[in-house]
C-alpha atoms as a PDB file:
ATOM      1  CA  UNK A   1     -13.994-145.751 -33.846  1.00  0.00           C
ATOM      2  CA  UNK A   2     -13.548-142.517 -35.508  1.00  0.00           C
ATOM      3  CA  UNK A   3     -13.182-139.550 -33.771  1.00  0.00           C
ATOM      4  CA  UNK A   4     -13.515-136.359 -35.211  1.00  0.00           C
ATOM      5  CA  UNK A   5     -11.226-133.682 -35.197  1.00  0.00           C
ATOM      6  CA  UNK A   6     -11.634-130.303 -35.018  1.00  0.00           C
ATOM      7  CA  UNK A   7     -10.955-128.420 -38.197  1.00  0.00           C
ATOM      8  CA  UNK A   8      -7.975-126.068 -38.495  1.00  0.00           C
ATOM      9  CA  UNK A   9      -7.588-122.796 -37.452  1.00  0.00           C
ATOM     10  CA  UNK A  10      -8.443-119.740 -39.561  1.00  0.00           C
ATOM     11  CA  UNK A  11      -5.657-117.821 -40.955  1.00  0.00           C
ATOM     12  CA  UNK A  12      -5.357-114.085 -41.050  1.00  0.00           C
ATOM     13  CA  UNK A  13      -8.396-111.325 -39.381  1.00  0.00           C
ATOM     14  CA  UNK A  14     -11.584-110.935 -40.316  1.00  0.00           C
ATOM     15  CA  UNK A  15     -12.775-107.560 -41.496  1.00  0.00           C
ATOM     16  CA  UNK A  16     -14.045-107.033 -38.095  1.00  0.00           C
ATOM     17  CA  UNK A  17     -10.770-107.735 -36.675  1.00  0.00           C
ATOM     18  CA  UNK A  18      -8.856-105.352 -38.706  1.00  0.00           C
ATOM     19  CA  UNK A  19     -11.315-102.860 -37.822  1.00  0.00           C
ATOM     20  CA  UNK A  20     -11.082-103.332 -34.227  1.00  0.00           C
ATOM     21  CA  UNK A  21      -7.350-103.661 -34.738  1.00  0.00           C
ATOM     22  CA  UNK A  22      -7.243-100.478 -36.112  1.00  0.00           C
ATOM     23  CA  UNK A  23      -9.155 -98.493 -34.130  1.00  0.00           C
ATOM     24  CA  UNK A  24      -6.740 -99.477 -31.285  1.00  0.00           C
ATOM     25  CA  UNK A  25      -4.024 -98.166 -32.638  1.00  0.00           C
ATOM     26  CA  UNK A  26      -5.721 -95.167 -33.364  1.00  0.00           C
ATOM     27  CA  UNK A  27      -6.771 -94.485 -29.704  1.00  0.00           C
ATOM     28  CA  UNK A  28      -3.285 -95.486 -28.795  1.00  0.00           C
ATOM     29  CA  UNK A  29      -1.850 -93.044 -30.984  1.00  0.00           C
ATOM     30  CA  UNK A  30      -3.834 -89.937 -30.495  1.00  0.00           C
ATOM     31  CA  UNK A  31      -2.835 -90.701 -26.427  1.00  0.00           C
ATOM     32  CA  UNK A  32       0.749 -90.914 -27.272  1.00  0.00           C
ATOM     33  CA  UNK A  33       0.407 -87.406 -29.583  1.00  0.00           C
ATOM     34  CA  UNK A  34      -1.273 -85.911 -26.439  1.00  0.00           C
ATOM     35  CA  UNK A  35       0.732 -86.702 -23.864  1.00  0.00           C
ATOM     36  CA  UNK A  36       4.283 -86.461 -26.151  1.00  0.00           C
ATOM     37  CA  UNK A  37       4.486 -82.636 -25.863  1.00  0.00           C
ATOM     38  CA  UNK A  38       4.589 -82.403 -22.146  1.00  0.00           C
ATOM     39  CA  UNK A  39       7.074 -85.434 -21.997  1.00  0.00           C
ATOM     40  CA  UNK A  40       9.343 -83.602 -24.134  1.00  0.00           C
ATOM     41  CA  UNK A  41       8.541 -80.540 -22.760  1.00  0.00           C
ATOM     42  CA  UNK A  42       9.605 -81.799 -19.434  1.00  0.00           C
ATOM     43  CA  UNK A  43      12.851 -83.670 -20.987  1.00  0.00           C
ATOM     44  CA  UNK A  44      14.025 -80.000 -21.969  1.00  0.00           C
ATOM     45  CA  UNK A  45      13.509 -78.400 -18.731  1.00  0.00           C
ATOM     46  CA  UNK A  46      15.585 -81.827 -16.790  1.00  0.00           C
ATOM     47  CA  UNK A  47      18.179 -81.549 -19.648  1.00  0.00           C
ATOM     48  CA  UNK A  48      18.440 -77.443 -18.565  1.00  0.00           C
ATOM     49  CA  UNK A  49      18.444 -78.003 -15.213  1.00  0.00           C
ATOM     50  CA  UNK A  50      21.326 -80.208 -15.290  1.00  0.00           C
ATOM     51  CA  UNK A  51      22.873 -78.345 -17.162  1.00  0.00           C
ATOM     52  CA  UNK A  52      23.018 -74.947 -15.103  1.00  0.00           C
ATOM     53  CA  UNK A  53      24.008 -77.230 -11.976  1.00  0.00           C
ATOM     54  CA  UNK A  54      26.824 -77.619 -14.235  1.00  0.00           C
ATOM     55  CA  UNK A  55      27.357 -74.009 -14.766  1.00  0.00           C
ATOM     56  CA  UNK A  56      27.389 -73.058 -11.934  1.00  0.00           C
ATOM     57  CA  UNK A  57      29.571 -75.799 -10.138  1.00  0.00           C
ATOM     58  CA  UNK A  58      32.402 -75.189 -13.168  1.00  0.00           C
ATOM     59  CA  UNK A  59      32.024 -71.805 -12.593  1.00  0.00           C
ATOM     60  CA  UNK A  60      32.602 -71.678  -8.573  1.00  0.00           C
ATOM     61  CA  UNK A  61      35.415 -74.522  -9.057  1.00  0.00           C
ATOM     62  CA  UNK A  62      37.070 -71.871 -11.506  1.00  0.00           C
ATOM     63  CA  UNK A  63      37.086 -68.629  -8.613  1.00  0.00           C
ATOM     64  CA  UNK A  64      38.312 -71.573  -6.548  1.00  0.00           C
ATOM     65  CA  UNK A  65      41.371 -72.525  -8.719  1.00  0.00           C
ATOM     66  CA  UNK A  66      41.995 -68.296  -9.450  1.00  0.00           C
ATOM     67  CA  UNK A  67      40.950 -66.717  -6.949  1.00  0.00           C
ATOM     68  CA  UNK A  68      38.240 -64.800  -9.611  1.00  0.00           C
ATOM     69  CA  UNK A  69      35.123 -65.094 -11.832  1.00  0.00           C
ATOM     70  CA  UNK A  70      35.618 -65.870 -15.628  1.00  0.00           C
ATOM     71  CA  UNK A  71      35.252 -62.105 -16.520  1.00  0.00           C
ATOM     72  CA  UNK A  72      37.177 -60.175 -18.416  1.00  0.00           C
ATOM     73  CA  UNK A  73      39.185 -57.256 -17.189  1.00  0.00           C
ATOM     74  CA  UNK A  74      36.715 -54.992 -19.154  1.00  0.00           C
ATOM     75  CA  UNK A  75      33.207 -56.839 -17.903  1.00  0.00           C
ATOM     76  CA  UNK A  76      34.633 -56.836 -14.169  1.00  0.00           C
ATOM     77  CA  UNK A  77      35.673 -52.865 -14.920  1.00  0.00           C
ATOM     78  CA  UNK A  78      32.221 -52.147 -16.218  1.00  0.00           C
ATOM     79  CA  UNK A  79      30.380 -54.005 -13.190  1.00  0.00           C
ATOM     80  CA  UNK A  80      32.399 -51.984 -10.269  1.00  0.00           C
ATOM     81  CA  UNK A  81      31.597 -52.697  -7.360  1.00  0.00           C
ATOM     82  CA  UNK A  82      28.397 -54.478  -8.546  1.00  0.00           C
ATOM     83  CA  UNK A  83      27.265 -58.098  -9.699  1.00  0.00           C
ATOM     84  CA  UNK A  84      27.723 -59.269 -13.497  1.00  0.00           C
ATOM     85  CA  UNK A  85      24.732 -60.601 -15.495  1.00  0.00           C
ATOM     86  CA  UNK A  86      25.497 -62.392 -18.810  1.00  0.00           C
ATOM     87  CA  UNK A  87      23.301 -63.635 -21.382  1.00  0.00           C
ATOM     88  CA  UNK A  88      20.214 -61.068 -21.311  1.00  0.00           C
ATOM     89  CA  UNK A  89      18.586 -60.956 -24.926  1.00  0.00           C
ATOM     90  CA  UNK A  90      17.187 -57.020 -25.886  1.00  0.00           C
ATOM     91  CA  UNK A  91      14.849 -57.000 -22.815  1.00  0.00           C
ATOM     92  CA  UNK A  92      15.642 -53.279 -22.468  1.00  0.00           C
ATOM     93  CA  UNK A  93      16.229 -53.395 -18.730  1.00  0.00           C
ATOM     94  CA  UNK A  94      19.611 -51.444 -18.968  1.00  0.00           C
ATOM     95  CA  UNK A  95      20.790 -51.310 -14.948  1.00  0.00           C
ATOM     96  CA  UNK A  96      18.306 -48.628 -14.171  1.00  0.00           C
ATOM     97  CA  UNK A  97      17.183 -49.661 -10.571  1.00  0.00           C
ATOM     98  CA  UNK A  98      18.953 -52.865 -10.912  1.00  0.00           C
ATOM     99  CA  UNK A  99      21.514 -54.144  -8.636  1.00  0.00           C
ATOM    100  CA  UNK A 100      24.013 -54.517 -10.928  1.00  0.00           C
ATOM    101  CA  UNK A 101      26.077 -52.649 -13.189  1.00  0.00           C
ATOM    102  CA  UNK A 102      26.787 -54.244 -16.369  1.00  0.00           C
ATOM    103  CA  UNK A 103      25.097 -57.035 -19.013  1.00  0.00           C
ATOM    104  CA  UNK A 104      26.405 -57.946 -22.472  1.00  0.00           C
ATOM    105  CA  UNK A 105      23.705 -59.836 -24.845  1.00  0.00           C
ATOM    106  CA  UNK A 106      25.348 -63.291 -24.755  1.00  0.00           C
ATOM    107  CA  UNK A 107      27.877 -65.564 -22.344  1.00  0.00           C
ATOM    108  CA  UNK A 108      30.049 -66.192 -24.801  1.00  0.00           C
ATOM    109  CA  UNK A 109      33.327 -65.150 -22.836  1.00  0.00           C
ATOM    110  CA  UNK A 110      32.188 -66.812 -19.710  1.00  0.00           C
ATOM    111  CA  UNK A 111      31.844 -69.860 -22.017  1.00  0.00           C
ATOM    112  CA  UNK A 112      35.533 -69.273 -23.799  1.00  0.00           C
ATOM    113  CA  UNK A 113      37.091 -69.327 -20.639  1.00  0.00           C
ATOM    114  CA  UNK A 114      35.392 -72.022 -18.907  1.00  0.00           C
ATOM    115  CA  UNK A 115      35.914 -73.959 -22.164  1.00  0.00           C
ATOM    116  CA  UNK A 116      39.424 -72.713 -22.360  1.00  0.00           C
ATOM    117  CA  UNK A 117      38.504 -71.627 -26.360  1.00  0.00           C
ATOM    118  CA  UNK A 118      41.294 -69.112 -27.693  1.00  0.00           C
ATOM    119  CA  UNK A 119      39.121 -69.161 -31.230  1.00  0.00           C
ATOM    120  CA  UNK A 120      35.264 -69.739 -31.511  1.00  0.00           C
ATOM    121  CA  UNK A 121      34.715 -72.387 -33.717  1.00  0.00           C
ATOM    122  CA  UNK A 122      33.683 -69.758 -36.386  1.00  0.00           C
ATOM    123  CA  UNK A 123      37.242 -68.701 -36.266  1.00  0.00           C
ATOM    124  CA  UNK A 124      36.925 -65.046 -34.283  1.00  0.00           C
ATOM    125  CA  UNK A 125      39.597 -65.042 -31.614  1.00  0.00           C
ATOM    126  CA  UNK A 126      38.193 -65.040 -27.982  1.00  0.00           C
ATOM    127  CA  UNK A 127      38.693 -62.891 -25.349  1.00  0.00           C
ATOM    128  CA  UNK A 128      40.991 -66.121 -23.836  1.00  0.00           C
ATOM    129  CA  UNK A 129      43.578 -65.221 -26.653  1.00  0.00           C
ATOM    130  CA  UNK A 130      46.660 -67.139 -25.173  1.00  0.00           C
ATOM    131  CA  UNK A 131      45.159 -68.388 -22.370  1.00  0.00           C
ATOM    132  CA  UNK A 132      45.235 -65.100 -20.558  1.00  0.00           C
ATOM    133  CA  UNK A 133      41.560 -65.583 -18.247  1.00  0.00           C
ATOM    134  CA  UNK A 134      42.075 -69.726 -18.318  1.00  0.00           C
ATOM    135  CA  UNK A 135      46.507 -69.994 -17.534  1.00  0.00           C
ATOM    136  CA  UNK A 136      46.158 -73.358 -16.393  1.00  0.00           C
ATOM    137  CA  UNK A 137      44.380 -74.360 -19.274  1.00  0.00           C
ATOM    138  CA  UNK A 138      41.781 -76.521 -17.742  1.00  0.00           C
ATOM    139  CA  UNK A 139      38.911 -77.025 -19.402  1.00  0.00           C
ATOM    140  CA  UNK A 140      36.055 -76.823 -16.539  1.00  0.00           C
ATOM    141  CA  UNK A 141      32.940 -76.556 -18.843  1.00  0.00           C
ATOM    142  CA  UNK A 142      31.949 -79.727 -21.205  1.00  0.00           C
ATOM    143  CA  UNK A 143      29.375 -78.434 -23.045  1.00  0.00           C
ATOM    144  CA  UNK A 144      28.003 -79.564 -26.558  1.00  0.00           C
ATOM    145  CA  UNK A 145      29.260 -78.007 -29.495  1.00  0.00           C
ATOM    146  CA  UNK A 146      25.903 -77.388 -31.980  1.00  0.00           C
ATOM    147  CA  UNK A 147      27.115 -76.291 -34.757  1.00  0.00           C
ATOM    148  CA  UNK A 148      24.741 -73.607 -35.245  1.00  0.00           C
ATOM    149  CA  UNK A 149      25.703 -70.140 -37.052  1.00  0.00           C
ATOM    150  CA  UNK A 150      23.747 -67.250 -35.516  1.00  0.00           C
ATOM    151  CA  UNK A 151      24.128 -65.523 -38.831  1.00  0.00           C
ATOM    152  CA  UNK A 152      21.682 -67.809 -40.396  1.00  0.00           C
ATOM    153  CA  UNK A 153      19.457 -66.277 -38.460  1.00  0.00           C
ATOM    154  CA  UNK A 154      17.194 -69.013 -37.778  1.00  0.00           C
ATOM    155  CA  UNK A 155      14.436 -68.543 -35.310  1.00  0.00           C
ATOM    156  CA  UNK A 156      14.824 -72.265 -33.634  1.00  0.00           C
ATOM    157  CA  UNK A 157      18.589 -72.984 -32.849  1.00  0.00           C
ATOM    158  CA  UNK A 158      19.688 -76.248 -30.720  1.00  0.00           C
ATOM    159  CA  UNK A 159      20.969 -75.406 -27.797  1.00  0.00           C
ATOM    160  CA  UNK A 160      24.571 -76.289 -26.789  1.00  0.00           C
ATOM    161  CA  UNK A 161      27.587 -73.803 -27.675  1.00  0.00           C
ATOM    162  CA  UNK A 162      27.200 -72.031 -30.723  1.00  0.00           C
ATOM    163  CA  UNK A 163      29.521 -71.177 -33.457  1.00  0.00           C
ATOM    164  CA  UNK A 164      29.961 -67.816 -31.783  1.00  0.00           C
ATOM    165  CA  UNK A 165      30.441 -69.167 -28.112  1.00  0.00           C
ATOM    166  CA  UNK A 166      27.022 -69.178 -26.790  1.00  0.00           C
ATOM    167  CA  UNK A 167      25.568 -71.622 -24.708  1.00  0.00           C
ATOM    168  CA  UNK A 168      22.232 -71.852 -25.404  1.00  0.00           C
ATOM    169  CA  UNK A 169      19.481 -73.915 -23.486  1.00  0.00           C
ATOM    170  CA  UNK A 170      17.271 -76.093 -24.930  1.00  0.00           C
ATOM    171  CA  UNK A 171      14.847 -73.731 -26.517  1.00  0.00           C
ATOM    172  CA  UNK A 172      17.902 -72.042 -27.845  1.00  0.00           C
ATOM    173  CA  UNK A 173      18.032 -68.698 -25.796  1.00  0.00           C
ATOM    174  CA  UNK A 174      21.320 -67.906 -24.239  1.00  0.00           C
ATOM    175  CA  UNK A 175      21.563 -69.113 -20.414  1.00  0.00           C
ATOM    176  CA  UNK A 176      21.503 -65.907 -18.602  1.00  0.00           C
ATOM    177  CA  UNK A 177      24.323 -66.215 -15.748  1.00  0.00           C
ATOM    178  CA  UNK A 178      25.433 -63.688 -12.516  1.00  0.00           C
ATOM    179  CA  UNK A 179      28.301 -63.816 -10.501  1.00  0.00           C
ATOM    180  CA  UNK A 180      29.066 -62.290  -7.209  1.00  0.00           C
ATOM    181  CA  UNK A 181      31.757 -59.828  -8.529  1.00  0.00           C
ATOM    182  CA  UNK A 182      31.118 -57.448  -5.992  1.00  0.00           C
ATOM    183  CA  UNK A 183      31.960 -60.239  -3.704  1.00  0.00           C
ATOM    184  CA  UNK A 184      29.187 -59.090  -1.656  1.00  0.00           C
ATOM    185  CA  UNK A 185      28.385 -61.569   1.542  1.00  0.00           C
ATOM    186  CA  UNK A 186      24.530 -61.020   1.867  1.00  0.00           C
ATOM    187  CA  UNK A 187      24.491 -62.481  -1.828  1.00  0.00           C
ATOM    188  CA  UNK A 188      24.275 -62.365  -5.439  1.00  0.00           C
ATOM    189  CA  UNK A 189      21.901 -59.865  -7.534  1.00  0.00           C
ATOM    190  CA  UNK A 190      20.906 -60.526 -10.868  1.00  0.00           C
ATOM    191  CA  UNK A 191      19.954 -57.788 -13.071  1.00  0.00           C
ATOM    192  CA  UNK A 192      16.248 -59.048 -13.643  1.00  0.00           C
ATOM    193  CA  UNK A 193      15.807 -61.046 -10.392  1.00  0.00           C
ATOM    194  CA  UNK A 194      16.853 -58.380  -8.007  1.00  0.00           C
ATOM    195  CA  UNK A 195      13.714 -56.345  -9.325  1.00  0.00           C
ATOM    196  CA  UNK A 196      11.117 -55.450  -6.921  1.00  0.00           C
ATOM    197  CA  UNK A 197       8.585 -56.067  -9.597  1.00  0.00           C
ATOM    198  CA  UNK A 198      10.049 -59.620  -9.922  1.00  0.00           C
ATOM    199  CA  UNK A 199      10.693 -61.015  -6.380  1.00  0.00           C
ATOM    200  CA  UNK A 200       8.694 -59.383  -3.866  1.00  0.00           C
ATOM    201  CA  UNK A 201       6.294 -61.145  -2.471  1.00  0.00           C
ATOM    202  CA  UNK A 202       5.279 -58.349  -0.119  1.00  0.00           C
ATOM    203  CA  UNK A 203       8.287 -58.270   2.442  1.00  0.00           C
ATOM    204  CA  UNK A 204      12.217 -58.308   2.968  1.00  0.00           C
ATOM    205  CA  UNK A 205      11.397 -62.132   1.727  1.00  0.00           C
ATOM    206  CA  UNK A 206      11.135 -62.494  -1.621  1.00  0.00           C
ATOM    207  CA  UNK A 207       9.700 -64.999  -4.504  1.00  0.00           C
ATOM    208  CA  UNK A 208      11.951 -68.482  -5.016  1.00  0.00           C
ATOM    209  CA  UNK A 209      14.239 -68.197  -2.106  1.00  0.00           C
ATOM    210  CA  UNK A 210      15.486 -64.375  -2.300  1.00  0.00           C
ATOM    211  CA  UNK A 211      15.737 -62.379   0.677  1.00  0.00           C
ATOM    212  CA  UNK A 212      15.961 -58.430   0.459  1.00  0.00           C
ATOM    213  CA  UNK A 213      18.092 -56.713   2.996  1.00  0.00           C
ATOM    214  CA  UNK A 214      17.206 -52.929   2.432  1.00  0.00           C
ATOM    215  CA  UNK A 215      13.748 -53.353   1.353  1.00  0.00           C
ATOM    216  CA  UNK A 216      12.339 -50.033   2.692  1.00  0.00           C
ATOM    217  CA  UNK A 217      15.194 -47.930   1.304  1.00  0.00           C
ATOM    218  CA  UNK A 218      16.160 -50.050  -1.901  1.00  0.00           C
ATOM    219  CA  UNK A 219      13.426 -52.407  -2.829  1.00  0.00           C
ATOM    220  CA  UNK A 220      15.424 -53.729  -6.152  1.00  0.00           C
ATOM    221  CA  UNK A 221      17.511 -55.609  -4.411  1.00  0.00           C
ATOM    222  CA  UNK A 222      16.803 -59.067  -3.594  1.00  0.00           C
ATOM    223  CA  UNK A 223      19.606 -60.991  -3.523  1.00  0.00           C
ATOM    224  CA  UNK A 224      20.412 -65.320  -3.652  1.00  0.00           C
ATOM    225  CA  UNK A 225      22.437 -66.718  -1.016  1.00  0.00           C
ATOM    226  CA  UNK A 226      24.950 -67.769  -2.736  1.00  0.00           C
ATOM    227  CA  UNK A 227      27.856 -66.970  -5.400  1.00  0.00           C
ATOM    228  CA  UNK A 228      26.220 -67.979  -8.914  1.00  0.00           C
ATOM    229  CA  UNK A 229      22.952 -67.782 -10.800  1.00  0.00           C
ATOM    230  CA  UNK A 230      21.954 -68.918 -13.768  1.00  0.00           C
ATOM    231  CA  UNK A 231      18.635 -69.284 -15.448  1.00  0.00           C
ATOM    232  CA  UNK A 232      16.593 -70.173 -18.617  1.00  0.00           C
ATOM    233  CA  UNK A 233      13.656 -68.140 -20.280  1.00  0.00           C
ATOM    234  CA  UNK A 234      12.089 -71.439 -20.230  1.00  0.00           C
ATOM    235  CA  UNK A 235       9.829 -73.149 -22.749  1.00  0.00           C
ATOM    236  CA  UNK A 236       8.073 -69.246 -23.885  1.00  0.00           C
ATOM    237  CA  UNK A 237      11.180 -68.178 -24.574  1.00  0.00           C
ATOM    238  CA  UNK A 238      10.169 -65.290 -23.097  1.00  0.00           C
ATOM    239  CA  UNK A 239      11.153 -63.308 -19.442  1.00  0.00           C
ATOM    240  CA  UNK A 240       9.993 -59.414 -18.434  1.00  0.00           C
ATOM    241  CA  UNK A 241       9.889 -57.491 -15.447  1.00  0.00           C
ATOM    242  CA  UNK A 242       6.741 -59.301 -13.641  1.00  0.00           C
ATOM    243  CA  UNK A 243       6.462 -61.282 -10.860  1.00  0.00           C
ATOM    244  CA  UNK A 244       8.648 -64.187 -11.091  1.00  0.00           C
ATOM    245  CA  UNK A 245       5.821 -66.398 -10.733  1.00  0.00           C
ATOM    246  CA  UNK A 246       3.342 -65.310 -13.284  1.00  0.00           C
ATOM    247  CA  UNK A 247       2.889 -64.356 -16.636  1.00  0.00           C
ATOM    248  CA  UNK A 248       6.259 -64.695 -19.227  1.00  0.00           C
ATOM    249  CA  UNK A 249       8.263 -65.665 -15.795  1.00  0.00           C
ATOM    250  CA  UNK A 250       6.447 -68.398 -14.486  1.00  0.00           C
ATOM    251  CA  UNK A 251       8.127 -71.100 -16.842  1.00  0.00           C
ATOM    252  CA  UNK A 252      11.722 -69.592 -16.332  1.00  0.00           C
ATOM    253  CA  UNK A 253      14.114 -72.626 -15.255  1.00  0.00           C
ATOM    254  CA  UNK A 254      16.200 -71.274 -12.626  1.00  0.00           C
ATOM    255  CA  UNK A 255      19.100 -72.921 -10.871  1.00  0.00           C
ATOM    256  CA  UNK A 256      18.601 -71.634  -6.635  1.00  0.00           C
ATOM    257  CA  UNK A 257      14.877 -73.395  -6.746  1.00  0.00           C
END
């Protein structure tokens, strides 16, 4: 008896098949190129978040070992008995009705003594010449060395330490870091978070955790509970004296939140 067998299967697609096919992986990809912005997006802000936790533990493990911030003699002279803010871009706040005295345009000598860096890697001498801010030569920062050059000028730097000495965050604006140099016990003020027009939300307690101790004689100064701040002008790249949670503030990365 014969019995019949059933013929072999067809090799390769049909043009129906490859239609289908591709139409798939067209729906597919058009989901992936919608949703991949945020995912990086979010990536960035994790990456500078962990980043300032690192800041700001190196930082208060350095006052523990000295007994001090990593200032400099002159930054520390200039912020009397105030706070120190670091790493404020042009902004044009100046420390008019600020609560503290003194911000350069970068961190870079926060950075070289953290790092323990006597020479930036573009070969300018830091303010640690000899060790004199870092004596025990420990090296309490590990940050990434980008390579960049600031003097190229280019409008999207990586973040990580620059050629000059600034640490940038991912969007490649300087962090922007305060220490309590005034040693002050009710807390730390930052030169654009101690701003009425930033953290008020209406009483002595403020936007993202600050508190305001002499709100109806000084209303620009909320402070943080605590030694250090740091923050990031977030994804906008932008930050301005406006409520901290609207407008160019509301995507600032900040490290008390």
């Amino acid at each position: 008896m014969n019995i019949s067998r059933p013929s072999a299967f067809k090799l390769g697609f049909t043009l129906v098949e490859l239609l289908t096919v591709i139409a798939i992986i067209g729906i597919l990809a058009a989901m992936l190129l919608t949703v991949l912005p945020a995912v990086m997006k979010n990536a960035k802000i994790k990456k500078a978040t962990l980043e300032m936790v690192d800041i700001v533990n190196d930082i208060q493990s350095y006052d523990l070992d000295n007994g001090r911030f990593p200032v400099t003699k002159a930054e520390q002279a200039t912020a009397g008995p105030n706070d120190f803010t670091t790493g404020l871009i042009g902004f044009g706040l100046g420390t008019s009705g600020a609560g503290t005295g003194f911000s350069s345009d970068n961190n870079s000598n926060v950075v070289a003594i953290l790092m323990d860096l006597t020479i930036y890697p573009n070969g300018t001498p830091t303010a640690n010449t000899n060790h004199v801010y870092n004596a025990k030569r420990v090296p309490y920062l590990n940050a990434k060395m980008s390579g960049y050059d600031p003097a190229t000028n280019d409008p999207n730097p990586p973040g990580g330490v620059d050629n000059s000495g600034v640490y940038r965050d991912p969007w490649g604006n300087p962090y922007i870091i305060t220490m309590n140099t005034s040693y002050n016990d009710q807390g730390t003020s930052d030169l654009l978070y101690s701003l009425n027009s930033v953290s008020s939300n209406g009483s002595q307690t403020g936007l993202n955790g600050l508190f305001n101790p002499t709100y109806s004689t000084n209303p620009n100064n909320f402070l943080y509970h605590g030694k250090v701040m740091v923050w990031s002008a977030g994804p906008d790249k932008k930050y301005g004296p406006v409520p901290a949670n609207s407008g160019v503030n509301k995507d600032n990365v900040i490290s008390w939140k």
